[in-house]
C-alpha atoms as a PDB file:
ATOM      1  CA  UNK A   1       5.552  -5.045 -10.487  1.00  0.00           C
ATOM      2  CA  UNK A   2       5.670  -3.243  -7.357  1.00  0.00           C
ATOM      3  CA  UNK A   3       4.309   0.496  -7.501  1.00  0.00           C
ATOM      4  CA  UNK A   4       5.137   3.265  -4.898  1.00  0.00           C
ATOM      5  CA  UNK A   5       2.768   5.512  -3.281  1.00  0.00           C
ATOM      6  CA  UNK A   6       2.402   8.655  -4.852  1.00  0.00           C
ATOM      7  CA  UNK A   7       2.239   9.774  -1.536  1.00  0.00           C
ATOM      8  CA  UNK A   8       5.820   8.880  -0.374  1.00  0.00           C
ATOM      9  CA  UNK A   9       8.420  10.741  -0.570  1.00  0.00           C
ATOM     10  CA  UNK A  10      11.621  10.810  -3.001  1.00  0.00           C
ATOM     11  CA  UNK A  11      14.406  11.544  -0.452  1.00  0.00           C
ATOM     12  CA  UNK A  12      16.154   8.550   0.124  1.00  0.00           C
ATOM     13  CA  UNK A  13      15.827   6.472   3.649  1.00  0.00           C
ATOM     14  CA  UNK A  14      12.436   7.873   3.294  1.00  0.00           C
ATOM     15  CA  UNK A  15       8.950   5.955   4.694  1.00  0.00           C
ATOM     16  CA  UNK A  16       7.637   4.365   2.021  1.00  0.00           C
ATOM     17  CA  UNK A  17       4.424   1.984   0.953  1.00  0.00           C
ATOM     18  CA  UNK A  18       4.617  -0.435  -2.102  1.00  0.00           C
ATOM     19  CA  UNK A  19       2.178  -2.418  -3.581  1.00  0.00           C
ATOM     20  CA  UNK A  20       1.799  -5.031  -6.139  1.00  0.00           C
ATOM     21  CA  UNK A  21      -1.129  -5.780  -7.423  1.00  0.00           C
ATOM     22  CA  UNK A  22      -1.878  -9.736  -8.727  1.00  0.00           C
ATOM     23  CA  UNK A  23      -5.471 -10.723 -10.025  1.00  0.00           C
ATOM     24  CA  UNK A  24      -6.136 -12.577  -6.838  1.00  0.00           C
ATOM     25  CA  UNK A  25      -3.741 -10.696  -3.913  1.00  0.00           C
ATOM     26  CA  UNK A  26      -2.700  -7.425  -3.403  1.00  0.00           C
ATOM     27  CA  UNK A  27       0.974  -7.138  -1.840  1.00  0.00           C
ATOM     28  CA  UNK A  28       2.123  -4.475   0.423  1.00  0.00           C
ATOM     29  CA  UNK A  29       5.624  -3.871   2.047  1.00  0.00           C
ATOM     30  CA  UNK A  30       7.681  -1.009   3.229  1.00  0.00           C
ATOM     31  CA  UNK A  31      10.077  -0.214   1.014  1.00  0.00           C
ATOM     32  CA  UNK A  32      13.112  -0.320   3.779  1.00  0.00           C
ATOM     33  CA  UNK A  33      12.492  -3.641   4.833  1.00  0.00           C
ATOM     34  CA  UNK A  34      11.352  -5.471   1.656  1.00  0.00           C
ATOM     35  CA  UNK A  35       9.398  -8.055   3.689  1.00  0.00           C
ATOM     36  CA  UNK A  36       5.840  -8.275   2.213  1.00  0.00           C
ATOM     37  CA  UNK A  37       2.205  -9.266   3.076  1.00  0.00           C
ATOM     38  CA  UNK A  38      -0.501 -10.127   1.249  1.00  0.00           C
ATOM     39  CA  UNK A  39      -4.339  -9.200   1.012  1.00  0.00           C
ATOM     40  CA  UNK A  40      -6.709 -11.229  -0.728  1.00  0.00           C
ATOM     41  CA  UNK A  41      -8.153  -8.710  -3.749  1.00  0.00           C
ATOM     42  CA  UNK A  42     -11.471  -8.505  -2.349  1.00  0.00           C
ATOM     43  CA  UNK A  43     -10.352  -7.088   1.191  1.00  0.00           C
ATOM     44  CA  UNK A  44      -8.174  -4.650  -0.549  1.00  0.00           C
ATOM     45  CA  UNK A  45     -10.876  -3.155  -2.650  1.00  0.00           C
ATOM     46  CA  UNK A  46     -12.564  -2.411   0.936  1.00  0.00           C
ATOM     47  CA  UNK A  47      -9.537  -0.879   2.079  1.00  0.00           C
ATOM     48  CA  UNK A  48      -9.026   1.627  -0.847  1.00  0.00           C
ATOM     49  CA  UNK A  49     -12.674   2.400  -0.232  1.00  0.00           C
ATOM     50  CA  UNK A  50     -12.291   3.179   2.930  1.00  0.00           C
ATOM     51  CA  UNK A  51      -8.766   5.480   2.548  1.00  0.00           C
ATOM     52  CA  UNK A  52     -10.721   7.103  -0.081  1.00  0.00           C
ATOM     53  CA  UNK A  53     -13.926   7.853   2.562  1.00  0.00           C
ATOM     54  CA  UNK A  54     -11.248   9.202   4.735  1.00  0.00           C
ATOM     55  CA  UNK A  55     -11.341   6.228   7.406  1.00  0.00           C
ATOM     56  CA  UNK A  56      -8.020   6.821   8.442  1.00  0.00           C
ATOM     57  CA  UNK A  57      -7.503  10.261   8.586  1.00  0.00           C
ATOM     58  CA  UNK A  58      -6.341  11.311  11.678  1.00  0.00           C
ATOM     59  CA  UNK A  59      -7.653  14.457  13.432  1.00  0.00           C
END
């Protein structure tokens, strides 16, 4: 089941992340171009950890 980003917005032709979480992968794709990648579960536990540290903020 894919799952949108609470953080995207609702106005259509908007940017948008999707993920779909699956015991062993996590897979992410934009939701205008349906093509998707996967991240092996452990990675993407690092990654959430690090969005939630603020990593990626920009300044």
């Amino acid at each position: 089941m894919w799952r949108k980003s609470s953080r995207s917005s609702n106005q259509e032709n908007a940017d948008c992340v999707e993920v779909a979480l699956n015991g062993q992968v996590a897979r992410v794709r934009d939701s205008k171009s349906r093509v998707s990648s996967e991240v092996a579960a452990p990675h993407w536990a690092s990654f959430i950890s690090a969005v939630k540290r603020g990593e990626f903020e920009k300044d």
